[in-house]
PDB file of N, CA and C in Angstrom:
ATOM      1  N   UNK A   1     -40.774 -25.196  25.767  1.00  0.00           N
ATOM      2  CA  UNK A   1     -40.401 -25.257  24.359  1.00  0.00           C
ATOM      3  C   UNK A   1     -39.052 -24.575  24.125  1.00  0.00           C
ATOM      4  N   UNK A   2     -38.993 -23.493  24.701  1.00  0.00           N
ATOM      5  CA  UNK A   2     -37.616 -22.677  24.698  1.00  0.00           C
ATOM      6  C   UNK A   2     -36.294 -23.837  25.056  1.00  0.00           C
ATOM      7  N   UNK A   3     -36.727 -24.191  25.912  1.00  0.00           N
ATOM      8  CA  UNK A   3     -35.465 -24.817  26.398  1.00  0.00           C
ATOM      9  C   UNK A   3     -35.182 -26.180  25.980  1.00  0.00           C
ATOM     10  N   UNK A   4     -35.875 -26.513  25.220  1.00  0.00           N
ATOM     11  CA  UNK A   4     -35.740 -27.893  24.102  1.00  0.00           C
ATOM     12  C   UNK A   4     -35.043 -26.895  22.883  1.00  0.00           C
ATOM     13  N   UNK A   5     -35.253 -25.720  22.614  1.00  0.00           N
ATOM     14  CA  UNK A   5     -34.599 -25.271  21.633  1.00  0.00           C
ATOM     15  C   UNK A   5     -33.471 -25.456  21.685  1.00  0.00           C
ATOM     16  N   UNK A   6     -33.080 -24.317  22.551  1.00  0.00           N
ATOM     17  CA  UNK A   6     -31.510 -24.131  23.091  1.00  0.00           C
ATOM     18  C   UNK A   6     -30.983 -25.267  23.363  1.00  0.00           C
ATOM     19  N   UNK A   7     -31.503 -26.426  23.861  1.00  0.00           N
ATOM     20  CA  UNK A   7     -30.903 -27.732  24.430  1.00  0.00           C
ATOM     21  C   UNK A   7     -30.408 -28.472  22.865  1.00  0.00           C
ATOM     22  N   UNK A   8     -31.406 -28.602  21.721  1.00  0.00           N
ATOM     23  CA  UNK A   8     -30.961 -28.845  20.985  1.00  0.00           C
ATOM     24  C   UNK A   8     -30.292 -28.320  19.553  1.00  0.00           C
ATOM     25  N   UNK A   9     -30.180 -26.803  19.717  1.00  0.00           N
ATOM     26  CA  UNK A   9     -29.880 -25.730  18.457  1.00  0.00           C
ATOM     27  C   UNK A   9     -28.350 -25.419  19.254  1.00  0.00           C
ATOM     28  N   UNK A  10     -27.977 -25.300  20.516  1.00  0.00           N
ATOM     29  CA  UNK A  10     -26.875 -24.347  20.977  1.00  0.00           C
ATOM     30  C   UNK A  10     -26.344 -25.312  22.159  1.00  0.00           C
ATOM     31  N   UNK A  11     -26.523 -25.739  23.273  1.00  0.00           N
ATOM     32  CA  UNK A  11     -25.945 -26.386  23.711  1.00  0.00           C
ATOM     33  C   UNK A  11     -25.121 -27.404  23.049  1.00  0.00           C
ATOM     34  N   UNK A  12     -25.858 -28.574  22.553  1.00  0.00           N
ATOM     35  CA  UNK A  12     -25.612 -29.820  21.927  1.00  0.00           C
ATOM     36  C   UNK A  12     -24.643 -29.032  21.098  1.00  0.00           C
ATOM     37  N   UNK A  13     -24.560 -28.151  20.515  1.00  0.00           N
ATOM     38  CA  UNK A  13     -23.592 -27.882  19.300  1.00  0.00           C
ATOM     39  C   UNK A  13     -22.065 -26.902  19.860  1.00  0.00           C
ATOM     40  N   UNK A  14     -22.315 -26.593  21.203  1.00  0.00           N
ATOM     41  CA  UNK A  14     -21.569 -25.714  21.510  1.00  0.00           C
ATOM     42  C   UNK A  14     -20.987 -26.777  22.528  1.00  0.00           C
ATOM     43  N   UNK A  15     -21.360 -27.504  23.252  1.00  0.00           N
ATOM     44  CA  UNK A  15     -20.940 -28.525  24.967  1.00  0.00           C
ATOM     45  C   UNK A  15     -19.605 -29.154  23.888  1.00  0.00           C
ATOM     46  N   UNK A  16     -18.389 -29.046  25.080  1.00  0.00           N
ATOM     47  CA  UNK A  16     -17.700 -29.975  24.886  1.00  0.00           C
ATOM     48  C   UNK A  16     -17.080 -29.336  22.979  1.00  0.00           C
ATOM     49  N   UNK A  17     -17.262 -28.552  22.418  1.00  0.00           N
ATOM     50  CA  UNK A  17     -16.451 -28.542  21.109  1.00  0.00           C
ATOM     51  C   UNK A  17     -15.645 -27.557  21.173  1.00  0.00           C
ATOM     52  N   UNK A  18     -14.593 -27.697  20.077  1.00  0.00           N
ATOM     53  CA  UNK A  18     -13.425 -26.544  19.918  1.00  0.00           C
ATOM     54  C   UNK A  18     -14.414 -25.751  18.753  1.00  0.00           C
ATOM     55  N   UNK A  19     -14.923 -24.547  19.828  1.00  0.00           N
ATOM     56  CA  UNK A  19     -16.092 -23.537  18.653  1.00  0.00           C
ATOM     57  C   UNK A  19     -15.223 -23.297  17.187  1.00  0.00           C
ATOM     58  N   UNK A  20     -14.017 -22.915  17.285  1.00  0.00           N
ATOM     59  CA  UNK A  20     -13.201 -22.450  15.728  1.00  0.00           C
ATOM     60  C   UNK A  20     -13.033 -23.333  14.999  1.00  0.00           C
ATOM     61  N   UNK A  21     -12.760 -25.043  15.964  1.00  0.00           N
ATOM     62  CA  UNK A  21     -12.767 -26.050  14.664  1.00  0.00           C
ATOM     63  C   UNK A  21     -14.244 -27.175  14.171  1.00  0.00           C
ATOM     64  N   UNK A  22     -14.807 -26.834  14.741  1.00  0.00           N
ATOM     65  CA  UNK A  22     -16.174 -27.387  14.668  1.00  0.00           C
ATOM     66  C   UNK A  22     -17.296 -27.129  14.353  1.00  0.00           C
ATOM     67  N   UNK A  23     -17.743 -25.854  14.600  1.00  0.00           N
ATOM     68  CA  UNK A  23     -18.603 -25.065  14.363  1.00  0.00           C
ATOM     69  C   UNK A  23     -18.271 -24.322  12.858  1.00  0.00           C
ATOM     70  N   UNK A  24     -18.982 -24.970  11.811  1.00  0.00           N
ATOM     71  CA  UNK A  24     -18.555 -24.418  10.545  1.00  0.00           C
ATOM     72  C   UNK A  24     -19.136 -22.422  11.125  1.00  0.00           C
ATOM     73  N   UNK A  25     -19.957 -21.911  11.266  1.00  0.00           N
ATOM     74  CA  UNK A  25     -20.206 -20.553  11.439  1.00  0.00           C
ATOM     75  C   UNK A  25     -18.956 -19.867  12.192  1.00  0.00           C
ATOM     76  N   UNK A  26     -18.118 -20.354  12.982  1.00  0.00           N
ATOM     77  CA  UNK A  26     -17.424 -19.881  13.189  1.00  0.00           C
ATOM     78  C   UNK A  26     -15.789 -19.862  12.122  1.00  0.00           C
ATOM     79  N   UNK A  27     -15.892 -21.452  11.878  1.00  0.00           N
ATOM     80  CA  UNK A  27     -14.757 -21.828  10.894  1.00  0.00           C
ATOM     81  C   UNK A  27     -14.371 -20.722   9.757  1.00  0.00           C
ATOM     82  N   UNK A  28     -15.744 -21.345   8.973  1.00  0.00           N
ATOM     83  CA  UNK A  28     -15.608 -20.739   7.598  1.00  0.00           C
ATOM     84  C   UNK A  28     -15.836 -19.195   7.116  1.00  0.00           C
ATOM     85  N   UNK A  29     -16.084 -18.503   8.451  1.00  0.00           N
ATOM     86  CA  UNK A  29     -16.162 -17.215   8.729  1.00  0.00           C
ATOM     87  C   UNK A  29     -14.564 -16.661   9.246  1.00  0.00           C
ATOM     88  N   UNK A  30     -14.176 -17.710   9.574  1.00  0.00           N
ATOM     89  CA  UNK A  30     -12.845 -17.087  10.405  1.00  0.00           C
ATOM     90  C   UNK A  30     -13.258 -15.843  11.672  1.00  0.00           C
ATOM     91  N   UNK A  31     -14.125 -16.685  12.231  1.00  0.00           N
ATOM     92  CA  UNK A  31     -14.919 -15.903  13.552  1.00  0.00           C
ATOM     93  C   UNK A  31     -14.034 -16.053  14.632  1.00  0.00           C
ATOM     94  N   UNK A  32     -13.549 -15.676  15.699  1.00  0.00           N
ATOM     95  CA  UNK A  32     -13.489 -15.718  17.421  1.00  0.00           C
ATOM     96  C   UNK A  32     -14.565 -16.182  18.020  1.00  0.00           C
ATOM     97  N   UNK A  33     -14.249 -16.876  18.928  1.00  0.00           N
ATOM     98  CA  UNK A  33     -15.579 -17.174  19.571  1.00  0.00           C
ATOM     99  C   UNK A  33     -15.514 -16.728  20.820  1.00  0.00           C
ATOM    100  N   UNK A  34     -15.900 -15.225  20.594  1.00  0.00           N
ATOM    101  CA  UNK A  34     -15.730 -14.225  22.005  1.00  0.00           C
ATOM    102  C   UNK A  34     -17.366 -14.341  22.159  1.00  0.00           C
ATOM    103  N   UNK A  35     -17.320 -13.618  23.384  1.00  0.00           N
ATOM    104  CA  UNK A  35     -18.873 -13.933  23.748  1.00  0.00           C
ATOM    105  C   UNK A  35     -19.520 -12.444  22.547  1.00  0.00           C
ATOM    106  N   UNK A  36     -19.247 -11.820  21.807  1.00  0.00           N
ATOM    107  CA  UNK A  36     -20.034 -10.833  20.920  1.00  0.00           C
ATOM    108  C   UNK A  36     -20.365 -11.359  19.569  1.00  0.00           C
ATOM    109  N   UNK A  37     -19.666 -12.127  19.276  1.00  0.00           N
ATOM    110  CA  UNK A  37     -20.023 -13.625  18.228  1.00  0.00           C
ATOM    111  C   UNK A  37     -20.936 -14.391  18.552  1.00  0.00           C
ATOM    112  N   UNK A  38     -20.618 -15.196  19.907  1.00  0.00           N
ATOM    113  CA  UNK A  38     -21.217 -16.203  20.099  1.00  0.00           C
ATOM    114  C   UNK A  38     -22.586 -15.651  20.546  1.00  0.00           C
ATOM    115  N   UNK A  39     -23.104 -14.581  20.910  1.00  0.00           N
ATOM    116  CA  UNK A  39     -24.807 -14.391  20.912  1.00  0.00           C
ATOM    117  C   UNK A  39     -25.617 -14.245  19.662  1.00  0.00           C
ATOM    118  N   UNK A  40     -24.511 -13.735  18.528  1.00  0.00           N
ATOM    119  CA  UNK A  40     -24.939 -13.547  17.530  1.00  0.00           C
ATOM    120  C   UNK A  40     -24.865 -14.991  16.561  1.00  0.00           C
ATOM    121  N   UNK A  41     -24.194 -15.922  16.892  1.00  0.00           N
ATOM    122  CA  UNK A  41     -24.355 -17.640  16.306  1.00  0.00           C
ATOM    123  C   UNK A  41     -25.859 -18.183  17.022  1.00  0.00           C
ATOM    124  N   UNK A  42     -25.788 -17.811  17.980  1.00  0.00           N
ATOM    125  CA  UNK A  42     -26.919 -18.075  18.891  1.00  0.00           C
ATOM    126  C   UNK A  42     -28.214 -17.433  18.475  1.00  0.00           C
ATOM    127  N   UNK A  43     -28.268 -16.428  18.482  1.00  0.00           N
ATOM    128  CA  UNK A  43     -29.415 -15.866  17.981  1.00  0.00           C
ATOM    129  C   UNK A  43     -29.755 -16.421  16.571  1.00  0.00           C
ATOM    130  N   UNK A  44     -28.748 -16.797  15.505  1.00  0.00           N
ATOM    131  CA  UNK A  44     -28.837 -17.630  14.225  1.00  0.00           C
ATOM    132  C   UNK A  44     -29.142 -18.808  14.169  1.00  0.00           C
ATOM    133  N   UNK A  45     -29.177 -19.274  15.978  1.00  0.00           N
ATOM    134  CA  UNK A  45     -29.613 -20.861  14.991  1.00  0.00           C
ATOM    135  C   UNK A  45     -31.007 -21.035  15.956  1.00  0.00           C
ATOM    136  N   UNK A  46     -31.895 -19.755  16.858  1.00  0.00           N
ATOM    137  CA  UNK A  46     -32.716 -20.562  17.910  1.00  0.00           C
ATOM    138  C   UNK A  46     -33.997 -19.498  17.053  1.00  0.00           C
ATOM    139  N   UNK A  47     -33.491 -18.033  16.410  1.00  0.00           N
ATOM    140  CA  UNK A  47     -34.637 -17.056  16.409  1.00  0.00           C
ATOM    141  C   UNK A  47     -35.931 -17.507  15.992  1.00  0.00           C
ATOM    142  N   UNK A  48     -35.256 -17.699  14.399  1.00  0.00           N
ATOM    143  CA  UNK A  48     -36.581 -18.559  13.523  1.00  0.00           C
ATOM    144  C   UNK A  48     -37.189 -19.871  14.341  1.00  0.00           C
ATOM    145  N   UNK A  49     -36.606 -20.703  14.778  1.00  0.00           N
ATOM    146  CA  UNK A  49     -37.474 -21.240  15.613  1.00  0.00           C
ATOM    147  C   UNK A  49     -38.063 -21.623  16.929  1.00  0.00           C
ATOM    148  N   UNK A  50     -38.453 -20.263  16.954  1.00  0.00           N
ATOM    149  CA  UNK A  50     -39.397 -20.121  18.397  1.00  0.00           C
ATOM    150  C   UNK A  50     -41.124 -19.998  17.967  1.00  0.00           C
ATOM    151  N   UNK A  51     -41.571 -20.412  18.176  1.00  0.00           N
ATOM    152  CA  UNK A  51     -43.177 -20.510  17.822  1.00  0.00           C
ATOM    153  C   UNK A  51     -43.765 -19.237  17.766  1.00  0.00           C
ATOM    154  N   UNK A  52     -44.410 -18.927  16.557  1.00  0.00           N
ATOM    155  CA  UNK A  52     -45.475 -17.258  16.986  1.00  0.00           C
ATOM    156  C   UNK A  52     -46.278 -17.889  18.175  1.00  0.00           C
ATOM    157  N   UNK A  53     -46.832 -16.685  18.824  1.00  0.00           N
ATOM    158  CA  UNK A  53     -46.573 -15.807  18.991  1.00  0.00           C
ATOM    159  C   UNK A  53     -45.504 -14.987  19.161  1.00  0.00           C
ATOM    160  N   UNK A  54     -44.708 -15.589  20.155  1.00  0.00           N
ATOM    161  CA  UNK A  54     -43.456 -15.667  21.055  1.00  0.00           C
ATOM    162  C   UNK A  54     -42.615 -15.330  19.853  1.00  0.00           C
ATOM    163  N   UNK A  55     -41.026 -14.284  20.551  1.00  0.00           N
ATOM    164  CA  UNK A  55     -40.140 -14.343  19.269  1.00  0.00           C
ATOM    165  C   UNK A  55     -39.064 -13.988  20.619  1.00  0.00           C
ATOM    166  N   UNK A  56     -37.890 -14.188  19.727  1.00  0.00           N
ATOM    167  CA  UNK A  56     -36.636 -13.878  20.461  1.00  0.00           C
ATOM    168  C   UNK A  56     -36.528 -12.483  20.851  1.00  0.00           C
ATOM    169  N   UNK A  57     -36.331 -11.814  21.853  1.00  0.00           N
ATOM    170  CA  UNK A  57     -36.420 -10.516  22.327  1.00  0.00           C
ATOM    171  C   UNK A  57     -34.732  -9.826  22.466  1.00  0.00           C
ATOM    172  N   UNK A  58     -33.871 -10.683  23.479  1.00  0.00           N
ATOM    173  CA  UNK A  58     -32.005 -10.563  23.606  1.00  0.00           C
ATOM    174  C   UNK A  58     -31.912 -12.011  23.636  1.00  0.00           C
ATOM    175  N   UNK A  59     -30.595 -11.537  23.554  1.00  0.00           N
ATOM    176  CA  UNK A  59     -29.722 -12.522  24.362  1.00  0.00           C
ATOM    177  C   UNK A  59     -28.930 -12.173  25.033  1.00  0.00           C
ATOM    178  N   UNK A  60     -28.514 -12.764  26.383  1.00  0.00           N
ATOM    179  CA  UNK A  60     -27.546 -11.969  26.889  1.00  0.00           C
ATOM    180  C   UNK A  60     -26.513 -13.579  27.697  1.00  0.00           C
ATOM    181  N   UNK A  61     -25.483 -13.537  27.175  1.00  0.00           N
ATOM    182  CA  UNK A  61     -24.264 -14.520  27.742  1.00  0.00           C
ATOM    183  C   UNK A  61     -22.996 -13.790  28.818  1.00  0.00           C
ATOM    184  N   UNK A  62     -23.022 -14.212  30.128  1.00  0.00           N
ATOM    185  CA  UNK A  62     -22.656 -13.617  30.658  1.00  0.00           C
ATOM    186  C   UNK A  62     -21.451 -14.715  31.114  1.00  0.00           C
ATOM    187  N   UNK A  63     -19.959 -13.668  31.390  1.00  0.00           N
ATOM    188  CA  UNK A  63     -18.924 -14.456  31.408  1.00  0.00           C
ATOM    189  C   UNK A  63     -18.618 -14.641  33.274  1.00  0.00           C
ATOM    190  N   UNK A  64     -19.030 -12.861  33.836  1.00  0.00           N
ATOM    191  CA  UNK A  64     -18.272 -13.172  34.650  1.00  0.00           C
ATOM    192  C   UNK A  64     -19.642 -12.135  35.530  1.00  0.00           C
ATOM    193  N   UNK A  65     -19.796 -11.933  37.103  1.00  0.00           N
ATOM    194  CA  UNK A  65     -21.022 -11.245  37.428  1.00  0.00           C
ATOM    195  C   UNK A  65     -21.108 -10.285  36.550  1.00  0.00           C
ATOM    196  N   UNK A  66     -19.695  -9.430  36.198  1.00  0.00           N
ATOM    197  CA  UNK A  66     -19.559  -8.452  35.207  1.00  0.00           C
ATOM    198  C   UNK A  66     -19.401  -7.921  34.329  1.00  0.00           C
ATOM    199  N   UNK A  67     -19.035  -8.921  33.626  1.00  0.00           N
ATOM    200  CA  UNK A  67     -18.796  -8.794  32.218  1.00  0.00           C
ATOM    201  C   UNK A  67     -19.642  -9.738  31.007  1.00  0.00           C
ATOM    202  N   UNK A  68     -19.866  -9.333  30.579  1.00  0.00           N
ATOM    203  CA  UNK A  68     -21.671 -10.012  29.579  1.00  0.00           C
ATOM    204  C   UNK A  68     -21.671  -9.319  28.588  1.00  0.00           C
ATOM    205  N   UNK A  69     -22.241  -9.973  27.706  1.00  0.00           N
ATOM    206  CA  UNK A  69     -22.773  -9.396  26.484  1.00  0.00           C
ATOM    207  C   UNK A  69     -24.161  -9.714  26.202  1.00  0.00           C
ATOM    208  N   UNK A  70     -24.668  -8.388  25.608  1.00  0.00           N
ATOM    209  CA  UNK A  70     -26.431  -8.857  25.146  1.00  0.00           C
ATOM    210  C   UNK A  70     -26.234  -8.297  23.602  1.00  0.00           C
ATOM    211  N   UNK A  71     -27.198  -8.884  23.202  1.00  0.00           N
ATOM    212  CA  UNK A  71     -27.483  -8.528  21.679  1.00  0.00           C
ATOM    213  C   UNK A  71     -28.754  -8.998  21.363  1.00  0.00           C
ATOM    214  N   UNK A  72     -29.634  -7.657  20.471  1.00  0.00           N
ATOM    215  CA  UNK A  72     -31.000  -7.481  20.061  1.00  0.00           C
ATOM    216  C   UNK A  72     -31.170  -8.065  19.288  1.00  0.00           C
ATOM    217  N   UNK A  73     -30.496  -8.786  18.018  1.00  0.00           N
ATOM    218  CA  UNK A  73     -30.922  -9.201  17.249  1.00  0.00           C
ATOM    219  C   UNK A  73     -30.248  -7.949  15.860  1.00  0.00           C
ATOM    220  N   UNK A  74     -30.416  -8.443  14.403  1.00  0.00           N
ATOM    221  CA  UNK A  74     -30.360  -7.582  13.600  1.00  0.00           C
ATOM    222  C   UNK A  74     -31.346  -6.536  13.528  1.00  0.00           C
ATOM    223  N   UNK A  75     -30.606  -5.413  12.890  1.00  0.00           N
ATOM    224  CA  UNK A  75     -31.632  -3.835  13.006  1.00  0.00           C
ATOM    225  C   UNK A  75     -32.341  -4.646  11.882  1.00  0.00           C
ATOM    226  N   UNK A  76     -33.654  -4.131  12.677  1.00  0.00           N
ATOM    227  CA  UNK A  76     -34.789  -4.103  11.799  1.00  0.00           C
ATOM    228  C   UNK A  76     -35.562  -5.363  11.717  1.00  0.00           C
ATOM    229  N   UNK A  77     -35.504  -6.309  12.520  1.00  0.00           N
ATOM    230  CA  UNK A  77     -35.982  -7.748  12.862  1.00  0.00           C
ATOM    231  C   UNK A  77     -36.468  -7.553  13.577  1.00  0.00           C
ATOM    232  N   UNK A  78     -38.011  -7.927  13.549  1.00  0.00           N
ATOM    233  CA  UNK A  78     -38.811  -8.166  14.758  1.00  0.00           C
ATOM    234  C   UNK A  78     -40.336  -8.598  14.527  1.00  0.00           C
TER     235      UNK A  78
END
């Protein structure tokens, strides 16, 4: 189920686009689409729908073996 999410909430919307001109969350925010954004677009479009029990725990997008970003989610969500 997870991965029908992501396949259709974040891939499909992220594969192949210019994130600043396409992605209104990034647009109309006047966002970067560094990877400390982009977990947090991510986490906005998959959290709410993951089925209870189950909930989003991180995310973590990693650029390089060493360099990555994770993010919990907003304080106080869970």
């Amino acid at each position: 189920k997870l991965n029908s999410i992501v396949e259709e909430f974040v891939i499909e919307k992220l594969d192949h686009s210019q994130i600043q001109e396409d992605i209104d969350w990034f647009k109309t925010k006047g966002k970067q689409p560094s990877t400390e954004n982009l977990v947090v677009y991510i986490w906005r479009q998959i959290a709410d729908k993951i089925p209870d029990p189950a909930y989003l725990y991180s995310i973590k997008l990693q650029e390089t073996p060493t360099i990555y970003t994770e993010y919990y989610g907003p304080e106080g969500v869970r």
